[in-house]
Protein backbone atom coordinates (compact mmCIF):
# COMPACT_ATOMS: atom_id res chain seq x y z
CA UNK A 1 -31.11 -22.12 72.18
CA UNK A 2 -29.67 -20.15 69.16
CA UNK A 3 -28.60 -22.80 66.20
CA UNK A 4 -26.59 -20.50 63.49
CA UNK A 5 -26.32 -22.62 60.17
CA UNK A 6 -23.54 -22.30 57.52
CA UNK A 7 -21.71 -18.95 58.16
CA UNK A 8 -17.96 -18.71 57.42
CA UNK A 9 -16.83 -18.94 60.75
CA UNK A 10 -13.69 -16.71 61.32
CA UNK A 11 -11.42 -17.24 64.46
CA UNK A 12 -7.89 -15.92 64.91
CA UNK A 13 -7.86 -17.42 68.25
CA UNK A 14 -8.18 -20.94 66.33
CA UNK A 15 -6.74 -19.94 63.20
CA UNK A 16 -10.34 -20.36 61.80
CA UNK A 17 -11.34 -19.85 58.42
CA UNK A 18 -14.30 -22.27 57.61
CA UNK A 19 -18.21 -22.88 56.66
CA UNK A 20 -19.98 -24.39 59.61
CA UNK A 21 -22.76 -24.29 62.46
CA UNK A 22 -22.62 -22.82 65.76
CA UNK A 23 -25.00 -24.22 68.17
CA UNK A 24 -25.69 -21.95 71.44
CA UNK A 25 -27.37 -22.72 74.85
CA UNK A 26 -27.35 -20.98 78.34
CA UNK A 27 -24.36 -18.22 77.48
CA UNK A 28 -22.46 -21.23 76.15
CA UNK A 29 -21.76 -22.11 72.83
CA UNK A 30 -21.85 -26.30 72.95
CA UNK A 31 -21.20 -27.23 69.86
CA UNK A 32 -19.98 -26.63 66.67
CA UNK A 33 -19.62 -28.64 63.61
CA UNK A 34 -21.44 -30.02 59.40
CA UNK A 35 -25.02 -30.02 59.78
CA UNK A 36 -25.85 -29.61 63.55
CA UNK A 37 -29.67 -30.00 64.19
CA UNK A 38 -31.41 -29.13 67.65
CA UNK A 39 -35.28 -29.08 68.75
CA UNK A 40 -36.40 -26.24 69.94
CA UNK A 41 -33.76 -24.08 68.67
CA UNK A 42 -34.38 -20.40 67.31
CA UNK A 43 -32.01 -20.76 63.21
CA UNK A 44 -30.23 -18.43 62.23
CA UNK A 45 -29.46 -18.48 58.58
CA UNK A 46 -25.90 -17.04 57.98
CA UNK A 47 -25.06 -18.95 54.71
CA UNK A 48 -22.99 -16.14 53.00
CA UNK A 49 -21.94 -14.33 56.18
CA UNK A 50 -18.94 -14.56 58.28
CA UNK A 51 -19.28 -15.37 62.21
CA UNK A 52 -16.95 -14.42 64.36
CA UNK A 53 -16.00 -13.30 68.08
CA UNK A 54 -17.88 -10.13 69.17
CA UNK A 55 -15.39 -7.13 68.84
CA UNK A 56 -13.83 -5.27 72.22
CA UNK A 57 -13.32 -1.85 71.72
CA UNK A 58 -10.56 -1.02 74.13
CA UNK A 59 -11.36 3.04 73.81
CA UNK A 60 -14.13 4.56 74.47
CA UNK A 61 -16.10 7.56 75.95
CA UNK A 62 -19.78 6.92 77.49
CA UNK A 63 -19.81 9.95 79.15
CA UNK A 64 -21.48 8.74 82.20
CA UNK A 65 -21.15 10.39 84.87
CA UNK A 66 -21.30 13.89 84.11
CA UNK A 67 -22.07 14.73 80.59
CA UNK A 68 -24.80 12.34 79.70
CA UNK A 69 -26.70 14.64 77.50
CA UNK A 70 -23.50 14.10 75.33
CA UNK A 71 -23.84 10.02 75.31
CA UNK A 72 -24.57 7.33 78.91
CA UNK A 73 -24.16 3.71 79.18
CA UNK A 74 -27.11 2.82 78.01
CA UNK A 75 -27.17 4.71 74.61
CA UNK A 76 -23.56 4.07 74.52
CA UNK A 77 -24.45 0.00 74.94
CA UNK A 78 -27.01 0.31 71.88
CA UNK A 79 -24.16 1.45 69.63
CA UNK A 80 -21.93 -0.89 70.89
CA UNK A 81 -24.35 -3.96 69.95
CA UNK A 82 -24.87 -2.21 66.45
CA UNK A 83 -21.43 -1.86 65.83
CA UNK A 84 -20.68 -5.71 66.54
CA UNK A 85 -18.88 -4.55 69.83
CA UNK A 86 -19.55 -6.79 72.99
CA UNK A 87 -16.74 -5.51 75.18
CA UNK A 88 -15.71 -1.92 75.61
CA UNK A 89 -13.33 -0.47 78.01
CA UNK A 90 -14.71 2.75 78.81
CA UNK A 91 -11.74 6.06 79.50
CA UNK A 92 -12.08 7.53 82.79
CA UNK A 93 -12.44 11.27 82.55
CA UNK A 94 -15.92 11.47 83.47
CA UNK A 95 -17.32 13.78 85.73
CA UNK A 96 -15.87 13.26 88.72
CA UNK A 97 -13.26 11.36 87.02
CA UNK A 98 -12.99 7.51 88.03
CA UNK A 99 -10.15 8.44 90.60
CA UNK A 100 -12.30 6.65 93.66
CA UNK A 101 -14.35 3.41 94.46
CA UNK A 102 -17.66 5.31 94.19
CA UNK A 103 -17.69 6.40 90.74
CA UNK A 104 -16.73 2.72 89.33
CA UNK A 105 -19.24 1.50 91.22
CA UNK A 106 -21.43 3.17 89.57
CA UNK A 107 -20.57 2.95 85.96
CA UNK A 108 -19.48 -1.30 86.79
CA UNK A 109 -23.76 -1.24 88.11
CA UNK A 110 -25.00 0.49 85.48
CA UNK A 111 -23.07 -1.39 82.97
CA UNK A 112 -24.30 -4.68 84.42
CA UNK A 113 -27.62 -3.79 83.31
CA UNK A 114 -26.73 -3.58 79.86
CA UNK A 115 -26.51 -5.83 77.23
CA UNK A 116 -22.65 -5.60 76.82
CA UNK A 117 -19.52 -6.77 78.70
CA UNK A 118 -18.54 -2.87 80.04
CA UNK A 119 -15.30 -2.38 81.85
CA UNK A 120 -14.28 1.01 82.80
CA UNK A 121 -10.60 1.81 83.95
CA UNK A 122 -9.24 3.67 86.59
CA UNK A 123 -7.61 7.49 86.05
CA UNK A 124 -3.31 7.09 86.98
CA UNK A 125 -3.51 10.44 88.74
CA UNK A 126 -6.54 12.31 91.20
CA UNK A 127 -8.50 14.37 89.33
CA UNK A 128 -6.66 13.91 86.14
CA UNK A 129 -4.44 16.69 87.04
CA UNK A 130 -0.73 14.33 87.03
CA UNK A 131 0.33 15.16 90.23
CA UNK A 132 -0.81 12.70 92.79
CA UNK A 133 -1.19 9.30 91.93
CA UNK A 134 -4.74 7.10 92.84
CA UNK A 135 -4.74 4.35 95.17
CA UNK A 136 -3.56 2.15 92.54
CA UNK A 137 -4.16 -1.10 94.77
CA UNK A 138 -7.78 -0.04 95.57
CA UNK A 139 -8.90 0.51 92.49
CA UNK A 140 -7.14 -2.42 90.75
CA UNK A 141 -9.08 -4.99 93.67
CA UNK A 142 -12.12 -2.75 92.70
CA UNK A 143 -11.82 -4.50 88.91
CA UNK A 144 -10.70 -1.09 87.41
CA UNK A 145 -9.65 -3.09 83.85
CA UNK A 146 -6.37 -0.59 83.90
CA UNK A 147 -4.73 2.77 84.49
CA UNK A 148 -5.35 6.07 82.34
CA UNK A 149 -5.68 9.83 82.30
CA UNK A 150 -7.01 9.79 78.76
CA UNK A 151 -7.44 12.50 77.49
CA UNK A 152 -4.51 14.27 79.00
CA UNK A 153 -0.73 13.64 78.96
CA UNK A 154 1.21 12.76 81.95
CA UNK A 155 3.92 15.03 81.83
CA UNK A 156 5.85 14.36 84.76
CA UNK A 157 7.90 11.98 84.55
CA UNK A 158 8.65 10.85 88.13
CA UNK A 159 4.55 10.54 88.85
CA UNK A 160 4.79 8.13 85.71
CA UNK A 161 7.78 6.21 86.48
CA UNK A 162 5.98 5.54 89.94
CA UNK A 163 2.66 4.30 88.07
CA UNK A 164 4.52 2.12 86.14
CA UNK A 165 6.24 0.29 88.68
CA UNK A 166 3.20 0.37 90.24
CA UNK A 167 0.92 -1.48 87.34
CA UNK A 168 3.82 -4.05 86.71
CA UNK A 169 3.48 -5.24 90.10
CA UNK A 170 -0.43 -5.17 89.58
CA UNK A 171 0.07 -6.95 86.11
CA UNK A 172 -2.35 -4.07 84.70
CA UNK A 173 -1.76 -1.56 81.70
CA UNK A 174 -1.46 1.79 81.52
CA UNK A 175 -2.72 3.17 78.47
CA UNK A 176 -1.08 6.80 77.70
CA UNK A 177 -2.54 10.14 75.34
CA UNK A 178 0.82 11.40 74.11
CA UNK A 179 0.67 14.85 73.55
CA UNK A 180 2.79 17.29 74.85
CA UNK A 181 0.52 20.84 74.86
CA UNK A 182 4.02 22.84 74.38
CA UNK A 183 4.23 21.99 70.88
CA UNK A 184 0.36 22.50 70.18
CA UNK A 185 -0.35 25.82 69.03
CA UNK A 186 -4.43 24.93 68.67
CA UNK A 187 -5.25 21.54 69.20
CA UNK A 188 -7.24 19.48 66.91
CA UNK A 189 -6.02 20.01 63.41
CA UNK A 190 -2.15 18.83 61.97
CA UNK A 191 0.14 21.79 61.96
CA UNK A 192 0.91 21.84 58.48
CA UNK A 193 -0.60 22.88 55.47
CA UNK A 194 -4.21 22.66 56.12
CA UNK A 195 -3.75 24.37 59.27
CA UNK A 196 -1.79 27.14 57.04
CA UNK A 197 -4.84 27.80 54.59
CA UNK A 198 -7.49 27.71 57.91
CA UNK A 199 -4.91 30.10 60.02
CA UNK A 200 -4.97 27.62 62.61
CA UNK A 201 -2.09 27.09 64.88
CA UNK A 202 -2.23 23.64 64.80
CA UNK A 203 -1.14 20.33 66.38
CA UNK A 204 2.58 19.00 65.63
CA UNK A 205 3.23 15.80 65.12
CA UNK A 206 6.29 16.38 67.91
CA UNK A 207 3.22 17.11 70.49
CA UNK A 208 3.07 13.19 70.08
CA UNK A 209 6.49 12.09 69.01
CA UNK A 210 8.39 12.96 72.12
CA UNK A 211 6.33 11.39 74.83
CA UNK A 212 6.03 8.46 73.06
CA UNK A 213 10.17 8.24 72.93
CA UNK A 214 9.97 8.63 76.98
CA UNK A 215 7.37 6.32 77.48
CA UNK A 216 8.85 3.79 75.59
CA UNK A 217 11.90 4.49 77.04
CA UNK A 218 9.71 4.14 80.26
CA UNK A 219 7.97 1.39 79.64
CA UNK A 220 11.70 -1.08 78.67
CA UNK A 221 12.55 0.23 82.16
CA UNK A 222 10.34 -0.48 84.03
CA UNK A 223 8.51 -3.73 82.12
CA UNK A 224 4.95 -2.63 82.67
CA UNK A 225 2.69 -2.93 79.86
CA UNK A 226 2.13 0.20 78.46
CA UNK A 227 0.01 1.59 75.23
CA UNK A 228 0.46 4.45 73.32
CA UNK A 229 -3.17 5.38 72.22
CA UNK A 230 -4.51 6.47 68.80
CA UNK A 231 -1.14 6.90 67.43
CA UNK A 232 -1.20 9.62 64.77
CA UNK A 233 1.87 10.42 63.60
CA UNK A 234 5.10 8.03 61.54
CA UNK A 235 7.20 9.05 63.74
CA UNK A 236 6.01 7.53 66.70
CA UNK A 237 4.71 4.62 64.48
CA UNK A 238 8.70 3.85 64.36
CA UNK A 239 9.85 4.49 67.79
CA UNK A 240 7.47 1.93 68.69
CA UNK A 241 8.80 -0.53 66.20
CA UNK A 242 11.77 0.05 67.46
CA UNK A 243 10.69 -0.64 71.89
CA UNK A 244 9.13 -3.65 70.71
CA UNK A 245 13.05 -4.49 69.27
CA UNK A 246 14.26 -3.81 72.45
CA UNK A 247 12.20 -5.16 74.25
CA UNK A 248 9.53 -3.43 75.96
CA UNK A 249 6.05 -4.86 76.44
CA UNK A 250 4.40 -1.88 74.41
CA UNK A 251 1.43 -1.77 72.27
CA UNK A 252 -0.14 0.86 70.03
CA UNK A 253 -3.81 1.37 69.39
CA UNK A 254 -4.99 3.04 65.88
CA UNK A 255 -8.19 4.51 65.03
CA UNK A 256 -10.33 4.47 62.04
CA UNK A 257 -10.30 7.90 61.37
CA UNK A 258 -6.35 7.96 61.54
CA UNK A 259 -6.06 4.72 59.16
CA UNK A 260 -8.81 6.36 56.74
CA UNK A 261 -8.52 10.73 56.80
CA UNK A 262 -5.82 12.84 56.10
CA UNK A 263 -5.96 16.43 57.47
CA UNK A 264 -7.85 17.63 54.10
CA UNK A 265 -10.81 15.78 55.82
CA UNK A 266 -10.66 19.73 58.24
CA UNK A 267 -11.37 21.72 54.95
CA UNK A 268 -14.58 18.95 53.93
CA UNK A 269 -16.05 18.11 57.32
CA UNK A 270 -15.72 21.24 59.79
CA UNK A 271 -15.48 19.84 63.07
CA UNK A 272 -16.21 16.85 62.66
CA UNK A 273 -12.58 16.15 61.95
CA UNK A 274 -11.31 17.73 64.35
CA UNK A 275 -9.90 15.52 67.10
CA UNK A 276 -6.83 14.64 69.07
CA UNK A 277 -4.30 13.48 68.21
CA UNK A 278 -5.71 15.00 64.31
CA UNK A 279 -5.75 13.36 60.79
CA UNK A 280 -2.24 13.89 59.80
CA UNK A 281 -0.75 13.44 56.35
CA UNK A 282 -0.29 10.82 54.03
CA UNK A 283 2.47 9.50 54.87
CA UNK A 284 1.63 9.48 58.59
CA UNK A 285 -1.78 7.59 57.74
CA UNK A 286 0.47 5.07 55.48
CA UNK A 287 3.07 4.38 58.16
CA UNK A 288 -0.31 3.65 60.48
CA UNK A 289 -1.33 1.02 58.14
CA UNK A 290 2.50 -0.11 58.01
CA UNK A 291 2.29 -0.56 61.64
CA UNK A 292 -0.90 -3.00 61.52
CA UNK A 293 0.56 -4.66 59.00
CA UNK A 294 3.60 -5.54 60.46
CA UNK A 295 2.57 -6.41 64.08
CA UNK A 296 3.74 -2.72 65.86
CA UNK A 297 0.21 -1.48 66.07
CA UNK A 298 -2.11 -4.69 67.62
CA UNK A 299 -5.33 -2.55 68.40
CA UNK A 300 -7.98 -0.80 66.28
CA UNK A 301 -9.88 1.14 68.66
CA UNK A 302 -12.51 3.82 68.04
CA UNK A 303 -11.80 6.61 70.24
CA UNK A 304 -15.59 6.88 70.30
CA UNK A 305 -16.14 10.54 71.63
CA UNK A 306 -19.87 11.90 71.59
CA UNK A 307 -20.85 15.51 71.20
CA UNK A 308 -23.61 17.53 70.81
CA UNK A 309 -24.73 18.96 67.63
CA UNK A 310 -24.82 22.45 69.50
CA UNK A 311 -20.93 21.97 70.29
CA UNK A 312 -19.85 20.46 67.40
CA UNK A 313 -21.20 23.33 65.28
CA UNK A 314 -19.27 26.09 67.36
CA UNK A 315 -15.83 27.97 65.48
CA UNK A 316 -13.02 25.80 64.83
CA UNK A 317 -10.84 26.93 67.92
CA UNK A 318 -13.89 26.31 70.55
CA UNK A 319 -15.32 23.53 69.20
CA UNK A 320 -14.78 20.04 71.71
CA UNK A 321 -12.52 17.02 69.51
CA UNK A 322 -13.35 13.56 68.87
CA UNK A 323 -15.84 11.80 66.73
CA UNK A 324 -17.98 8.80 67.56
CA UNK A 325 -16.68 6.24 65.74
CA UNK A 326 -18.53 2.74 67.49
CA UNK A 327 -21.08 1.74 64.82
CA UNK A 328 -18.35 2.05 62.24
CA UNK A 329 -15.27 0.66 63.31
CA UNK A 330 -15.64 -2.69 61.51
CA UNK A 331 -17.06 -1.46 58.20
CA UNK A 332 -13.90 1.15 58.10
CA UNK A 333 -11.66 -1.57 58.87
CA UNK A 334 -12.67 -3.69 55.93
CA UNK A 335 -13.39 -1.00 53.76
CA UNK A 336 -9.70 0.55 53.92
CA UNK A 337 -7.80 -2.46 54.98
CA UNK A 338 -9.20 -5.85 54.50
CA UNK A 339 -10.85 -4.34 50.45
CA UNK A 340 -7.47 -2.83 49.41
CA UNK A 341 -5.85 -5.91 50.47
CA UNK A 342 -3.73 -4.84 53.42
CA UNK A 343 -4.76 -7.51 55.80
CA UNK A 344 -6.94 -10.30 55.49
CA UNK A 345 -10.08 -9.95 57.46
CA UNK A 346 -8.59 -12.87 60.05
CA UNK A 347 -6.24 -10.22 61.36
CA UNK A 348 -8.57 -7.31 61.47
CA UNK A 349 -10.94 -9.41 63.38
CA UNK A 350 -7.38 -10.14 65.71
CA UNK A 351 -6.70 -6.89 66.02
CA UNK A 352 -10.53 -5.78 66.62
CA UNK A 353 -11.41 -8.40 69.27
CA UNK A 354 -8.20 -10.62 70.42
CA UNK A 355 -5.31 -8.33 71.09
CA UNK A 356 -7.91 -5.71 72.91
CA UNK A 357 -9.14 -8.54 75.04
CA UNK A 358 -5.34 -9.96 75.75
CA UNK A 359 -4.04 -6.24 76.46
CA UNK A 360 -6.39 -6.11 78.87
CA UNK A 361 -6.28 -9.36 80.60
CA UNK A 362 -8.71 -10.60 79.25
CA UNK A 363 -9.74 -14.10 77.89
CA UNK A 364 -10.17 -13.58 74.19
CA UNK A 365 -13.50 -14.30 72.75
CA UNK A 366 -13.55 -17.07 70.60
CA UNK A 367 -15.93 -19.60 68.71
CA UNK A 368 -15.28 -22.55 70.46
CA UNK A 369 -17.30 -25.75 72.37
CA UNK A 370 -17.33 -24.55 75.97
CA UNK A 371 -16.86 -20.86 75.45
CA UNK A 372 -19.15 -18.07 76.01
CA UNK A 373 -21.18 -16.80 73.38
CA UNK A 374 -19.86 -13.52 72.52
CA UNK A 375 -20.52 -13.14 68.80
CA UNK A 376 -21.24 -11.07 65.67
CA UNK A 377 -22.81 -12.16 61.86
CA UNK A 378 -22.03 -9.74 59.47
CA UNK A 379 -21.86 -9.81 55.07
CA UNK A 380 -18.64 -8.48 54.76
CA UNK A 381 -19.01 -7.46 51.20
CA UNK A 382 -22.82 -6.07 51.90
CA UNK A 383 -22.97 -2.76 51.69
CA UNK A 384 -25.24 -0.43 53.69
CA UNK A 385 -25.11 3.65 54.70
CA UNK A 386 -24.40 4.72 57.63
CA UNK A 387 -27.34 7.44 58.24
CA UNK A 388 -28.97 6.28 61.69
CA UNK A 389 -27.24 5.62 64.80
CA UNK A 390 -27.64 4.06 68.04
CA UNK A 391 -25.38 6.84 70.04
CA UNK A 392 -27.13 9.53 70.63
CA UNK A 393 -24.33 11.53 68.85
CA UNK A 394 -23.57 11.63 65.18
CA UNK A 395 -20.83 13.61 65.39
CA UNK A 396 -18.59 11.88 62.44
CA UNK A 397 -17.04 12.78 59.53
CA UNK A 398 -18.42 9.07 58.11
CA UNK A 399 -22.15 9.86 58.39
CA UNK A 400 -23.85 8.64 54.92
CA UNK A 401 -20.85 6.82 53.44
CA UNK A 402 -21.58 3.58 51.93
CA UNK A 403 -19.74 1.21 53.93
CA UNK A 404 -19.23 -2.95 53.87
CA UNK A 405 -19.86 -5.50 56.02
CA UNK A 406 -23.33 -4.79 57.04
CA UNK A 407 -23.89 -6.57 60.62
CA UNK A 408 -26.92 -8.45 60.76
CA UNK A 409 -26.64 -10.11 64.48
CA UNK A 410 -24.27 -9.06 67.77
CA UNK A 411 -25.08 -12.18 70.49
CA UNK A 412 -23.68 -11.30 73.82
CA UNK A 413 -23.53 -13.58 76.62
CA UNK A 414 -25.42 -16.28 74.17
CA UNK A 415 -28.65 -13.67 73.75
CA UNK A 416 -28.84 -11.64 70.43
CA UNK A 417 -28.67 -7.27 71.40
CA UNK A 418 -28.96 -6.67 67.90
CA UNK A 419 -29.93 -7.33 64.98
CA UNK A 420 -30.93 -5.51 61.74
């Protein structure tokens, strides 16, 4: 038994926002409540730190199959736990690619050995290469959590249209990288100024705003639930206000790194700002946090993408994008949102944990008698540095910033995977 004594208790899925005690036994948490007392009981003190449902990061890259020297589900489940995440929905371009029962086998048994609810989705076409779709139906009674080629745009439009249809019938999303490679000159970096001053082609911000106008467009015909990833550009950030006016069951996901960087971040951190969709400008990374503000983005995922050191320190235009991004995600979140007084930290913990686990059909974590134990204690004004990580990547642009909301304890499934 786990009794956890006077921590704020924060719960969007309850509407939340109060000092008690959480008392935990066999997964389950049984009781909540002033005071609660039980024999036998390991106490956690968490008078001055907020309790709330373990996050679910709806985006990420283990690496496993294939390029496990990069990150595997193991090292990827440590960094999970640190970073208060007890879901993640792991992307499918592996190696092979999650087209086929076999390789989700393997990443759903592996996963089952860690600590941490993993659920790994299913690519929309063979082989990531858009033209042929998967046996949608398979992999869907499989458990694949959804349908993506992550990583890589769809670009025909008729294979799309068909997956669509497809995951509506299913009731499954389809989660969509919207960049169209004809307007990227170099990927990785905004085509704009910094790009300019680097002579670097560059990434425009139309690589992303047009397929997100079809796949809205897409996504009201057809009613499937759809989700344009790590949005990146104001642009886009308004055509999806504007399918949610109309209509269409579509979500947007935003990243740390696109609510926190601009594309000066290139000229200070190398490579390890580099990543796609990039850092844009100013006024794309104040539309983004327009967006969660207002409802039209309901996901903060990480986008968590380990490298190697080796890889990372290659030339601009052969160096791999992405940054890891897992052990951060919450600190960033209150540091640039919930600090400056964008959202309160009952809708960051919503948009970290609820709407991930709803998107996804899930049953959102939540602290209540009867539910599973799926938890995290953190100090959210406690500061701490983020030099050491779990992943066996450190690949980020964030490495030894002072950050809030130290986490002191992630409980999964009732038993604590971390604490400090």
């Amino acid at each position: 038994m786990l009794l956890i004594k006077n921590g704020r208790v924060v719960d969007p899925v309850t509407n939340t926002d109060e000092v008690m005690d959480v008392l935990i036994k066999d997964r389950k948490i049984i009781k909540t409540g002033k005071e609660l007392n039980a024999e036998n009981a390991e106490i956690i003190d968490a008078t001055g730190l907020v309790v709330a449902p373990g996050l679910v990061d709806a985006h990420v890259h283990f690496r496993d199959p294939g390029f496990t020297y990069k990150e595997d589900i193991e090292s990827g489940a440590k960094a999970a736990a640190k970073g208060g995440v007890t879901t993640v929905i792991l992307m499918a371009n592996t190696k092979p690619v999650v087209d086929n029962p076999d390789t989700l086998r393997y990443v759903q048994e592996k996963g089952e050995k860690t600590g941490i609810h993993v659920l790994q989705t299913s690519t929309v076409t063979k082989g990531l290469k858009g033209k042929e779709l998967v046996d949608m139906d398979e992999m869907a009674s499989l458990g694949a959590a959804g349908f993506t080629d992550d990583g890589i745009p769809i670009l025909d439009e008729n294979i799309l249209h068909e997956a669509l249809i497809k995951a509506k019938e299913l009731d499954l999303p389809v989660s969509l990288h919207e960049e169209d490679p004809y307007f990227i000159k170099q990927p990785g970096v905004n085509m704009g100024e910094v790009s300019e001053k680097l002579g670097y082609g560059g990434a425009s911000r139309t690589a992303e705003d047009i397929m997100t106008a079809r796949d809205c467009i897409m996504a009201l015909d057809t009613g499937a639930s759809v989700c344009i990833q790590h949005i990146s550009s104001k642009n886009s950030v308004e055509l999806v206000r504007t399918a949610k006016k109309l209509g269409a069951d579509v979500h947007a996901e935003a990243t740390p790194h696109h609510f926190t960087l601009t594309e000066e971040a290139v000229i200070k951190y190398g490579t390890n700002a580099r990543m796609n969709p990039p850092v844009r400008t100013e006024d794309d990374r104040q539309a983004i946090i327009g967006g969660i503000k207002d409802g039209t983005i309901d996901m903060i995922v990480t986008d968590h993408a380990p490298h190697s050191d080796e890889e990372k320190a290659r030339p601009m235009e052969s160096a791999p994008s992405g940054i890891t991004g897992i052990e951060t995600s919450l600190a960033l979140g209150i540091k640039m949102l919930v600090k400056t007084g964008e959202i309160s930290l009952m809708k960051l913990i919503e948009l970290m944990s609820t709407n991930p686990a709803k998107f996804y059909r899930m049953i959102p974590g939540s602290i209540e008698e009867g539910n599973v134990a799926d938890l995290i204690i953190f100090g959210e004004d406690e500061n701490w540095v983020a030099d050491h990580f779990e992943s066996k990547a450190s690949n980020t642009p964030f490495k030894g910033w002072t950050l809030p909301g130290r986490i002191h304890y992630t409980i999964c499934d009732g038993k604590i995977i971390y604490r400090a």
